[in-house]
PDB file of N, CA and C in Angstrom:
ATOM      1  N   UNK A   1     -16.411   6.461  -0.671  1.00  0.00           N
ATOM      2  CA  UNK A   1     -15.754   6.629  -1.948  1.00  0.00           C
ATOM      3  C   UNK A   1     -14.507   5.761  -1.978  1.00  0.00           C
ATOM      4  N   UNK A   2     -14.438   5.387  -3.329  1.00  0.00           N
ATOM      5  CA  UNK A   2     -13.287   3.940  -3.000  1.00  0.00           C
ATOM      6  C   UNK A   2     -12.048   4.642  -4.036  1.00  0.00           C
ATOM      7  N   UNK A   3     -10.718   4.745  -4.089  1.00  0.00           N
ATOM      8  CA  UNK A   3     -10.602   5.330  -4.641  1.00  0.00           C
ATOM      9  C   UNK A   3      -9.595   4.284  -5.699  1.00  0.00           C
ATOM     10  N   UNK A   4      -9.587   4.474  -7.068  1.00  0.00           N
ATOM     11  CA  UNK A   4      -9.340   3.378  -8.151  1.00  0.00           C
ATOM     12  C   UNK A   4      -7.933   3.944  -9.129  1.00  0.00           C
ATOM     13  N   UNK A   5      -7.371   2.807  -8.586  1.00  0.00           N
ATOM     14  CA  UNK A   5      -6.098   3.178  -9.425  1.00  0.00           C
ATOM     15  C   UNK A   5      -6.207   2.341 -11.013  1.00  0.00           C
ATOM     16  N   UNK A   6      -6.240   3.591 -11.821  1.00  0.00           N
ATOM     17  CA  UNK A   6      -6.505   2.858 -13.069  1.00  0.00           C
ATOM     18  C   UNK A   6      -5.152   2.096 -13.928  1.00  0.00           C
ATOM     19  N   UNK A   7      -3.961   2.309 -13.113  1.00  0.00           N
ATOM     20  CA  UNK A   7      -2.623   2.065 -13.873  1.00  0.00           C
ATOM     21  C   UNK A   7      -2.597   0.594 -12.439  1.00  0.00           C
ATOM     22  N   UNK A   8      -3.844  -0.030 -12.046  1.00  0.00           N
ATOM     23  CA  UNK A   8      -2.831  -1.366 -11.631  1.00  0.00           C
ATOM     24  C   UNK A   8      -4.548  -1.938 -11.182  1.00  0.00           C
ATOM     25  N   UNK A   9      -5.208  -1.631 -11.683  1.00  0.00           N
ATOM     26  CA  UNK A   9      -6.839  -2.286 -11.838  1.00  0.00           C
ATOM     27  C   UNK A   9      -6.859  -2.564 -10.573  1.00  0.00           C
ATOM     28  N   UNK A  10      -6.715  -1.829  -9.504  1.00  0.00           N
ATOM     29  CA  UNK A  10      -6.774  -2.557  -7.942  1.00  0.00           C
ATOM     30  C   UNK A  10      -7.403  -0.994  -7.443  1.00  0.00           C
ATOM     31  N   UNK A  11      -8.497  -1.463  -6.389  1.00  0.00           N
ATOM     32  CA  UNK A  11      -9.059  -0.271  -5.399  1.00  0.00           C
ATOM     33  C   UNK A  11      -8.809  -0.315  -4.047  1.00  0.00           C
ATOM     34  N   UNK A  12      -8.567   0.665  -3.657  1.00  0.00           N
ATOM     35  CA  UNK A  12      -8.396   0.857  -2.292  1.00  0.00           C
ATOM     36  C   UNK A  12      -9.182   1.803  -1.673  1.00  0.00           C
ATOM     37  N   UNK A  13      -9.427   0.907  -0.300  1.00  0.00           N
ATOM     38  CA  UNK A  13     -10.658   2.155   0.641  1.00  0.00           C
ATOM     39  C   UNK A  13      -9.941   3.305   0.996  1.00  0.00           C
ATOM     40  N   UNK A  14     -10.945   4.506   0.841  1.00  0.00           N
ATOM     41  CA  UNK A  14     -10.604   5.709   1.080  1.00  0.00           C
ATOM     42  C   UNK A  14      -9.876   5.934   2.645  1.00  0.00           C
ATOM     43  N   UNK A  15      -9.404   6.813   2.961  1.00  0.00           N
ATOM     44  CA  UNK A  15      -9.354   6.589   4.950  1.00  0.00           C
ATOM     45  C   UNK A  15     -10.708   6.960   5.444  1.00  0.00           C
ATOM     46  N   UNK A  16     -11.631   7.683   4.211  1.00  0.00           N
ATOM     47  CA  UNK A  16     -12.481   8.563   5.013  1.00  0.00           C
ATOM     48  C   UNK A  16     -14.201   7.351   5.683  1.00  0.00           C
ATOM     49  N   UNK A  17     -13.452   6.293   4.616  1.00  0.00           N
ATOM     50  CA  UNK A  17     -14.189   5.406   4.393  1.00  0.00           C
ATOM     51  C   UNK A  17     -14.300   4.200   5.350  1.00  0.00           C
ATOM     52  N   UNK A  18     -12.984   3.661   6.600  1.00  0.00           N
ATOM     53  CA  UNK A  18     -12.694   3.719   7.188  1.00  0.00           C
ATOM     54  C   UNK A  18     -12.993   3.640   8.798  1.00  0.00           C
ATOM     55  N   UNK A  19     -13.557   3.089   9.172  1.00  0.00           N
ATOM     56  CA  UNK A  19     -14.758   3.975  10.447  1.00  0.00           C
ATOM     57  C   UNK A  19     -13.735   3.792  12.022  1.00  0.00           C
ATOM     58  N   UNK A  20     -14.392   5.228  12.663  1.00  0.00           N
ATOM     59  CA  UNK A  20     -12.878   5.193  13.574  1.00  0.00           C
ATOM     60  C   UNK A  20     -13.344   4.532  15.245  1.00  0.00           C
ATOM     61  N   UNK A  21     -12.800   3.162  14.593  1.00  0.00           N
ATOM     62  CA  UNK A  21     -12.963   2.490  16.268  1.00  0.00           C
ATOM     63  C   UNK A  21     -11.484   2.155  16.931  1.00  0.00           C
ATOM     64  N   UNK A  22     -11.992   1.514  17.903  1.00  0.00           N
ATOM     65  CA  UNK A  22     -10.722   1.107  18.752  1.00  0.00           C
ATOM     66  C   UNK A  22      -9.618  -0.024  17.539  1.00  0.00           C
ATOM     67  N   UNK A  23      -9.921  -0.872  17.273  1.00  0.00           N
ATOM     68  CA  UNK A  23      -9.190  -1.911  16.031  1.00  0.00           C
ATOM     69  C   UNK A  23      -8.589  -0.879  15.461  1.00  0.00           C
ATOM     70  N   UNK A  24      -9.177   0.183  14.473  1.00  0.00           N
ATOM     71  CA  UNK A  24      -8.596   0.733  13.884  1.00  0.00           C
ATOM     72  C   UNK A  24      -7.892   2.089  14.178  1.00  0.00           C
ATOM     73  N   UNK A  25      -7.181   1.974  15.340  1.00  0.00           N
ATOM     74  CA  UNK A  25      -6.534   3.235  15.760  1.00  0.00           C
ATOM     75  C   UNK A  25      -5.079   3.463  15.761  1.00  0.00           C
ATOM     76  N   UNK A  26      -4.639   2.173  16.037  1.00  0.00           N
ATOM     77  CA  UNK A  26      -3.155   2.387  15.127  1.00  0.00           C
ATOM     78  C   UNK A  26      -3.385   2.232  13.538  1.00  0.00           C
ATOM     79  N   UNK A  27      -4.223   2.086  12.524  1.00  0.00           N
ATOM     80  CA  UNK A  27      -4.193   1.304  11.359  1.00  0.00           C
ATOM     81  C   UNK A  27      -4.538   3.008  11.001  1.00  0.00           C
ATOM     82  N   UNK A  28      -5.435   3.801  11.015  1.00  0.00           N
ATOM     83  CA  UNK A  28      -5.633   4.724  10.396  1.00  0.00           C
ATOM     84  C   UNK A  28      -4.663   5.853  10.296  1.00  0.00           C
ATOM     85  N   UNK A  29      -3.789   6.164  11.518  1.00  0.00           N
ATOM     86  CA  UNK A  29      -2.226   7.009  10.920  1.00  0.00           C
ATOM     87  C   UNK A  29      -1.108   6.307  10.308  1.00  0.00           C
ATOM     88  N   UNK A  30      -1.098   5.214  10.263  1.00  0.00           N
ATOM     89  CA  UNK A  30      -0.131   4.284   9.455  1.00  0.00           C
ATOM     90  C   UNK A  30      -0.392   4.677   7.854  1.00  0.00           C
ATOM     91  N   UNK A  31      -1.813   4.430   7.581  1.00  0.00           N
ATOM     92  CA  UNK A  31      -2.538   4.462   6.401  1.00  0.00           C
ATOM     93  C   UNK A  31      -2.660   6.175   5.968  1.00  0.00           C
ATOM     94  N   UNK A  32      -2.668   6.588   6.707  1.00  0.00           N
ATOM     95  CA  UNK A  32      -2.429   8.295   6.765  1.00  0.00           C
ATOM     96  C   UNK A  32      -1.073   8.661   5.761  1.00  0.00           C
ATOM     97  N   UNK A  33      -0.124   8.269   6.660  1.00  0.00           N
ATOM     98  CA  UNK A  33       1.168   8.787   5.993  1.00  0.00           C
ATOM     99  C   UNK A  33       1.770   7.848   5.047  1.00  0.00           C
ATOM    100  N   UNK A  34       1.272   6.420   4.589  1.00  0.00           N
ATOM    101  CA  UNK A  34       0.744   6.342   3.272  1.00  0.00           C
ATOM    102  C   UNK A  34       0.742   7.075   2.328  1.00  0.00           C
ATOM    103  N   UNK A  35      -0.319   7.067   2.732  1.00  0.00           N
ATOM    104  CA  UNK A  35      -1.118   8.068   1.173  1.00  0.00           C
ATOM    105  C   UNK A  35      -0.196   9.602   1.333  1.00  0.00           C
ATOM    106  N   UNK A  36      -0.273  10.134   2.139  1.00  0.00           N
ATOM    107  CA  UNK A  36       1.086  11.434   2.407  1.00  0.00           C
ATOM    108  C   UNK A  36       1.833  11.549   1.618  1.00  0.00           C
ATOM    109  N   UNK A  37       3.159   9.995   1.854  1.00  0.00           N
ATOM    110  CA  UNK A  37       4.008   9.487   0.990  1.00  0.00           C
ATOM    111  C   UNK A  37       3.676   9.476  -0.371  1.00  0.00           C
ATOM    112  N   UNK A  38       2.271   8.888  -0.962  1.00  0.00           N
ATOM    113  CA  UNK A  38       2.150   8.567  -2.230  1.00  0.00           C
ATOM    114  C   UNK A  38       1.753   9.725  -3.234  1.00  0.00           C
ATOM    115  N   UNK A  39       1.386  10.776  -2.251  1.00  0.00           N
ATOM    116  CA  UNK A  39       1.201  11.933  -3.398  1.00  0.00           C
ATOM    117  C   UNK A  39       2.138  13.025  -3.107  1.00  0.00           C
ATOM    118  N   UNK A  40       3.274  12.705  -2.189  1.00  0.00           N
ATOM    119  CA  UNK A  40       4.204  13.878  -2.173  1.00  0.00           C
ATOM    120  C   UNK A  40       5.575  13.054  -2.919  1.00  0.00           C
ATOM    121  N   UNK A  41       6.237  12.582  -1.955  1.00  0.00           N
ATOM    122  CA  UNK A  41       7.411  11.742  -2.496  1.00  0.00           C
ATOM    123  C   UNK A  41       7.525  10.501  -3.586  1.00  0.00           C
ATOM    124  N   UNK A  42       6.272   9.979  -3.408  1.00  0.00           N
ATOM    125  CA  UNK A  42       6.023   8.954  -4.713  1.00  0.00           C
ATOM    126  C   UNK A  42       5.845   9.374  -5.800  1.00  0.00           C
ATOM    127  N   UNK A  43       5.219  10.573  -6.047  1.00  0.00           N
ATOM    128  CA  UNK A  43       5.049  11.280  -7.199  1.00  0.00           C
ATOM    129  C   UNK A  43       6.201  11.608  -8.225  1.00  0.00           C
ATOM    130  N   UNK A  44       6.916  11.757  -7.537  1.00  0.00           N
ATOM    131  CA  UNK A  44       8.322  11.851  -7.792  1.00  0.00           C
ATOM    132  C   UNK A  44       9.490  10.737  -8.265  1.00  0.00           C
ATOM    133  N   UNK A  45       8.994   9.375  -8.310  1.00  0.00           N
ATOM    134  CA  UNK A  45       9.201   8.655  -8.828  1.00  0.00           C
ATOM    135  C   UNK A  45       8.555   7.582  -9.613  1.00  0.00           C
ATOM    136  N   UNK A  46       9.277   7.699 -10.798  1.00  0.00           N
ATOM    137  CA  UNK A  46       8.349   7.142 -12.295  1.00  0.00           C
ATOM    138  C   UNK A  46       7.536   5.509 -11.989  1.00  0.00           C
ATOM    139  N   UNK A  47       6.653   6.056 -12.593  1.00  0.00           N
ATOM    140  CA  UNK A  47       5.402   4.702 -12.671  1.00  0.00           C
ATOM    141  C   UNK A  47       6.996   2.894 -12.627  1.00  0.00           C
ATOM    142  N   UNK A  48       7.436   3.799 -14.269  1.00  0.00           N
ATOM    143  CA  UNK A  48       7.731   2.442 -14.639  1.00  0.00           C
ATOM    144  C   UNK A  48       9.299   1.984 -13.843  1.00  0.00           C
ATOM    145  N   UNK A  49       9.747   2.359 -12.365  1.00  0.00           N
ATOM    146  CA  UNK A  49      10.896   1.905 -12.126  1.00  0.00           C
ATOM    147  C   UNK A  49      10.191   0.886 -11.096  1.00  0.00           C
ATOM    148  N   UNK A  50       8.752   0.907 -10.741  1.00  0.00           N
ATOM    149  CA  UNK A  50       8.748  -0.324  -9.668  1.00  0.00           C
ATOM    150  C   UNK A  50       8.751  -2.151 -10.411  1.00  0.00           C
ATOM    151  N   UNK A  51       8.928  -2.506  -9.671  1.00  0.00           N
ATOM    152  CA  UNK A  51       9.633  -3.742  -9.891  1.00  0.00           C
ATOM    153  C   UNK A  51       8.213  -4.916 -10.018  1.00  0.00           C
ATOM    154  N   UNK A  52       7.272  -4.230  -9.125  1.00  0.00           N
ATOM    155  CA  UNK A  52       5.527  -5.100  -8.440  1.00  0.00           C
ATOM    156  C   UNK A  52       4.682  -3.998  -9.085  1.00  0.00           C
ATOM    157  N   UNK A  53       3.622  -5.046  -9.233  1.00  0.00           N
ATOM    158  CA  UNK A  53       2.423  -4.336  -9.593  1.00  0.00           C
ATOM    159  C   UNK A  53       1.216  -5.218  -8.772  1.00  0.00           C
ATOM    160  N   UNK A  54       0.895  -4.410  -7.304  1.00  0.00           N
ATOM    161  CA  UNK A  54       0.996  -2.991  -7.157  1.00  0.00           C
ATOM    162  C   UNK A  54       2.274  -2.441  -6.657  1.00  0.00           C
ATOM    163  N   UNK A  55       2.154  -1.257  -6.862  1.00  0.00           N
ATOM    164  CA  UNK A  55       3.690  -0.993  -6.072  1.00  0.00           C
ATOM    165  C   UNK A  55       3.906  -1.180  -4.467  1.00  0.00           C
ATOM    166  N   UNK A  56       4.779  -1.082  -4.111  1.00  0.00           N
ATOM    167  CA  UNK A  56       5.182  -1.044  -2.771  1.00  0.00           C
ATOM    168  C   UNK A  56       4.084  -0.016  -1.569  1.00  0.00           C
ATOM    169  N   UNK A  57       4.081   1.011  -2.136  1.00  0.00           N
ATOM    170  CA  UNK A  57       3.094   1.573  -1.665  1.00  0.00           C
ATOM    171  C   UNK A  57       1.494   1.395  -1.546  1.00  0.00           C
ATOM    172  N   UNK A  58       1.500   1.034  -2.570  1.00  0.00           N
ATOM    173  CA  UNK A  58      -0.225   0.583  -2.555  1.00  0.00           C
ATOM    174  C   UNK A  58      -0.601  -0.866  -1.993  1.00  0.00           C
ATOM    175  N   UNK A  59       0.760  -1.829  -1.893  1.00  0.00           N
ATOM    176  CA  UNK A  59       0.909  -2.990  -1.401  1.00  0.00           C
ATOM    177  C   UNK A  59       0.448  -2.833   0.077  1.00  0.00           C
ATOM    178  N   UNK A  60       1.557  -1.974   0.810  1.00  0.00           N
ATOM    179  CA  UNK A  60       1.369  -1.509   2.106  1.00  0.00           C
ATOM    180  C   UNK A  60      -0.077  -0.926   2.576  1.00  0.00           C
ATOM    181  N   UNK A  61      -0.499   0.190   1.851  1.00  0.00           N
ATOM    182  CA  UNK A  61      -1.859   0.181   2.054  1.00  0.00           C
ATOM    183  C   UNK A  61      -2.820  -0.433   1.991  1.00  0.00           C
ATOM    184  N   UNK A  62      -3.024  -1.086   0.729  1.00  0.00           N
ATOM    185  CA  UNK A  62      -3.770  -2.542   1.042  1.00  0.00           C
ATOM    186  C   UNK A  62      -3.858  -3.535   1.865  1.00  0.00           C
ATOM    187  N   UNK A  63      -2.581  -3.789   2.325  1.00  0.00           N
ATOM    188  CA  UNK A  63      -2.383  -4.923   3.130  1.00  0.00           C
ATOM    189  C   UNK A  63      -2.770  -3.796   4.655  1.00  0.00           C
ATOM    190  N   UNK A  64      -2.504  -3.280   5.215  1.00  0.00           N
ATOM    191  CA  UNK A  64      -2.701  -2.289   6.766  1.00  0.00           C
ATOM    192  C   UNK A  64      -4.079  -2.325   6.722  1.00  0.00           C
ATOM    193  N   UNK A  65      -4.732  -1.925   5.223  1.00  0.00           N
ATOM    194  CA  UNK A  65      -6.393  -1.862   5.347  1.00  0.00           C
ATOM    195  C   UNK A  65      -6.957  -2.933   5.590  1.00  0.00           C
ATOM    196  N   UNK A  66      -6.304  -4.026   4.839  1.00  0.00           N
ATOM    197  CA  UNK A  66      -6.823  -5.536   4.751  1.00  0.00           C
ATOM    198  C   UNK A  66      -6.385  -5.896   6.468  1.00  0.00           C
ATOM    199  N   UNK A  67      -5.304  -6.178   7.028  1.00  0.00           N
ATOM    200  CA  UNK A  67      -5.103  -7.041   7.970  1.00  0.00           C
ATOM    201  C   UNK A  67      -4.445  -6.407   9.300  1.00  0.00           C
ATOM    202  N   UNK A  68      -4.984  -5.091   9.469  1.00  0.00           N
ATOM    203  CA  UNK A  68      -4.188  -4.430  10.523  1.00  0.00           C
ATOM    204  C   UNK A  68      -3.015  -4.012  10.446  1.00  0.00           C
ATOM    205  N   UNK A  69      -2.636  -2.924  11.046  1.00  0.00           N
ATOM    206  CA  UNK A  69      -1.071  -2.696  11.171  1.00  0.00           C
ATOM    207  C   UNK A  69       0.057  -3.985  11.534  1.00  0.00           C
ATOM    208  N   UNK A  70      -0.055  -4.771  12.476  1.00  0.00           N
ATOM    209  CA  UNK A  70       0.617  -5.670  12.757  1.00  0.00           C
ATOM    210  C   UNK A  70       1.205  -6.746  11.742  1.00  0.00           C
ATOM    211  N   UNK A  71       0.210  -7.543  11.414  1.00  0.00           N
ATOM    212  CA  UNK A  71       0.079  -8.372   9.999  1.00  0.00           C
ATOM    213  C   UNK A  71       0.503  -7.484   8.697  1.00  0.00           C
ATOM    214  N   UNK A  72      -0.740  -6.719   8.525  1.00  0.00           N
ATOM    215  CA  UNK A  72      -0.560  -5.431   7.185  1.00  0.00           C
ATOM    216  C   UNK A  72       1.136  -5.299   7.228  1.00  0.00           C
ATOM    217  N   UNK A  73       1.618  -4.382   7.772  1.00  0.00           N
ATOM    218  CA  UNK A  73       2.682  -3.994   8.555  1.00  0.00           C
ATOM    219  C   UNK A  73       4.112  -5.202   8.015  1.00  0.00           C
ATOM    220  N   UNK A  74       3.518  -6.507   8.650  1.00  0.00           N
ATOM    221  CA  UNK A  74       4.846  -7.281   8.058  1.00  0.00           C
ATOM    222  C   UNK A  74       4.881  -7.591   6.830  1.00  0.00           C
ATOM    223  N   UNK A  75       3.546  -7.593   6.094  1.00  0.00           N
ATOM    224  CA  UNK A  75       3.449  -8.222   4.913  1.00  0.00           C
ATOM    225  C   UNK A  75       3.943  -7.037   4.077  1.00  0.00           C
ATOM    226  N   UNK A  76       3.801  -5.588   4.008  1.00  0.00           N
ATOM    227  CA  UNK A  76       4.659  -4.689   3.910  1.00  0.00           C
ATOM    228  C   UNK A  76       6.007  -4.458   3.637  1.00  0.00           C
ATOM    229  N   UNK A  77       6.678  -4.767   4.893  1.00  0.00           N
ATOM    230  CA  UNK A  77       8.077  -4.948   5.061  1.00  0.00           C
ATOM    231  C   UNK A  77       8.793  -6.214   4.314  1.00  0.00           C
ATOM    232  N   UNK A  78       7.620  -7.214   4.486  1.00  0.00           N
ATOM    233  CA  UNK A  78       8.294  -8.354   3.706  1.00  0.00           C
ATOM    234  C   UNK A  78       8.608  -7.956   2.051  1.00  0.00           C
ATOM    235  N   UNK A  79       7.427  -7.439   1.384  1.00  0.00           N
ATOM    236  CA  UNK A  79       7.214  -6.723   0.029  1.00  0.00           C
ATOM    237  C   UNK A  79       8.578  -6.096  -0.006  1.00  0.00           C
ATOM    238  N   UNK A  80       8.818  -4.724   1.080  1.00  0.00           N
ATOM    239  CA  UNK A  80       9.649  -3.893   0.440  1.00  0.00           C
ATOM    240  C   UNK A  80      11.007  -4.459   0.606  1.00  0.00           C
ATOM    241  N   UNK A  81      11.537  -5.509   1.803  1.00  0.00           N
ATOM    242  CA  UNK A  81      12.881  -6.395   1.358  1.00  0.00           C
ATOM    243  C   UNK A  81      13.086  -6.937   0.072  1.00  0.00           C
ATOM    244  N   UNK A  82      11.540  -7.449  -0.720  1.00  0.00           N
ATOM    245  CA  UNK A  82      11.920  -8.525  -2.190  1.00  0.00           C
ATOM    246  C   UNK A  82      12.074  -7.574  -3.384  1.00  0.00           C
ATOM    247  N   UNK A  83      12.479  -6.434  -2.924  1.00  0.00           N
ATOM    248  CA  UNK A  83      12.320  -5.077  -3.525  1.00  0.00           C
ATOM    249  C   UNK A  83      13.874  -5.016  -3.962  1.00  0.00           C
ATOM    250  N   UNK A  84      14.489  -5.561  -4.990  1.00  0.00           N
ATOM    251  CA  UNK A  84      15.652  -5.374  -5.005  1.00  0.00           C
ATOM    252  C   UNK A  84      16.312  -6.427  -6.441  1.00  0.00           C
ATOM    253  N   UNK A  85      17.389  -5.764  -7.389  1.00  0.00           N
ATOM    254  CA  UNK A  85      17.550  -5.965  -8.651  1.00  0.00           C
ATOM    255  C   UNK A  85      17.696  -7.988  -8.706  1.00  0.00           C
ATOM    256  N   UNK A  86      17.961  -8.870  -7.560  1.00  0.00           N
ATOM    257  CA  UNK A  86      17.471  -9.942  -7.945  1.00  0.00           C
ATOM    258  C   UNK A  86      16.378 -10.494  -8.168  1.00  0.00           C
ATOM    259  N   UNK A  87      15.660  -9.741  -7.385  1.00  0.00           N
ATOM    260  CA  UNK A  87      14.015 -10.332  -7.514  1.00  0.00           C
ATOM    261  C   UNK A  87      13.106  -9.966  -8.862  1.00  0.00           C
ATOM    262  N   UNK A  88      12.525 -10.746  -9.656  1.00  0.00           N
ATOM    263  CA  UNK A  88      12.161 -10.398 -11.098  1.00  0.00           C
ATOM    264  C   UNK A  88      10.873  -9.443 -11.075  1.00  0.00           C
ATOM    265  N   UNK A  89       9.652  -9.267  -9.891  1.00  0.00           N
ATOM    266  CA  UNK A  89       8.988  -9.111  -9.842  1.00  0.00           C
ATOM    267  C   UNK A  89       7.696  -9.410 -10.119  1.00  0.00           C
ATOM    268  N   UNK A  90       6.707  -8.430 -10.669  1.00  0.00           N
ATOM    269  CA  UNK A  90       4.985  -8.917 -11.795  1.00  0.00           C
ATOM    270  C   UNK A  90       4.608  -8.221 -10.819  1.00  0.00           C
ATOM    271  N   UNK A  91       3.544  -9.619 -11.215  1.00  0.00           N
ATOM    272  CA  UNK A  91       2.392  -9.161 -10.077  1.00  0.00           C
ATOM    273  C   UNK A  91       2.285  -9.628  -9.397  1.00  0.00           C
ATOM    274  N   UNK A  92       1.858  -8.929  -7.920  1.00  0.00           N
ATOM    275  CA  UNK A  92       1.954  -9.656  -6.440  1.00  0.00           C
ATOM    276  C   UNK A  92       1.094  -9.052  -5.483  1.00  0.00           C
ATOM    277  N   UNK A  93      -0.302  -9.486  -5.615  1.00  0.00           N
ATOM    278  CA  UNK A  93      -1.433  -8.874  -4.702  1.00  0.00           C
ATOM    279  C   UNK A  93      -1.315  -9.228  -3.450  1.00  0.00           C
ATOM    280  N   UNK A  94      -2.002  -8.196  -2.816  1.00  0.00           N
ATOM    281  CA  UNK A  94      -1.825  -8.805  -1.368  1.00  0.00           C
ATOM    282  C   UNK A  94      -3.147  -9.925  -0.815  1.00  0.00           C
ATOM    283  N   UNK A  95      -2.362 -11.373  -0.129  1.00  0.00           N
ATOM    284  CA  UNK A  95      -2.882 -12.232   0.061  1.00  0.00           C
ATOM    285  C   UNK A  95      -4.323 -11.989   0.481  1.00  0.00           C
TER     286      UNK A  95
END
């Protein structure tokens, strides 16, 4: 089951979806508390204050699913530094 965010036309694999090998054993609790984050504390902040579409969060998950924690992970961190009132934003998929 893939699950589809209809407010940024982008899908992301489920965790359940996921399959649990050695590669993916740091990548699947990373991606865990993710999604944690996105329906406890993200919820909590409005659609329209992010700056990217996708947001920061779904950036991060995408990218950890796409390219491992390591890679995923920086491309992440890089996202959430350009996260800030100089940067104009849009849209910014992950590579």
């Amino acid at each position: 089951m893939t699950v589809e965010l209809d407010h940024q036309n982008v899908s992301e694999p489920a965790l359940s979806e996921i399959p649990f090998t050695w590669k993916n054993l740091a990548r699947l609790p990373a991606l865990a508390l993710i999604r944690f984050y996105q329906k406890t504390i993200g919820r909590a902040i409005p659609v329209d204050v992010c700056r990217f579409t996708p947001s920061c969060s779904h950036y991060g998950y995408q990218a950890i699913a796409k390219y491992g924690l390591l890679k995923g992970g920086w491309l992440a961190f890089r996202r959430i530094l350009r996260c800030q009132p100089f940067n104009p934003g849009g849209y910014d998929p992950v590579p």
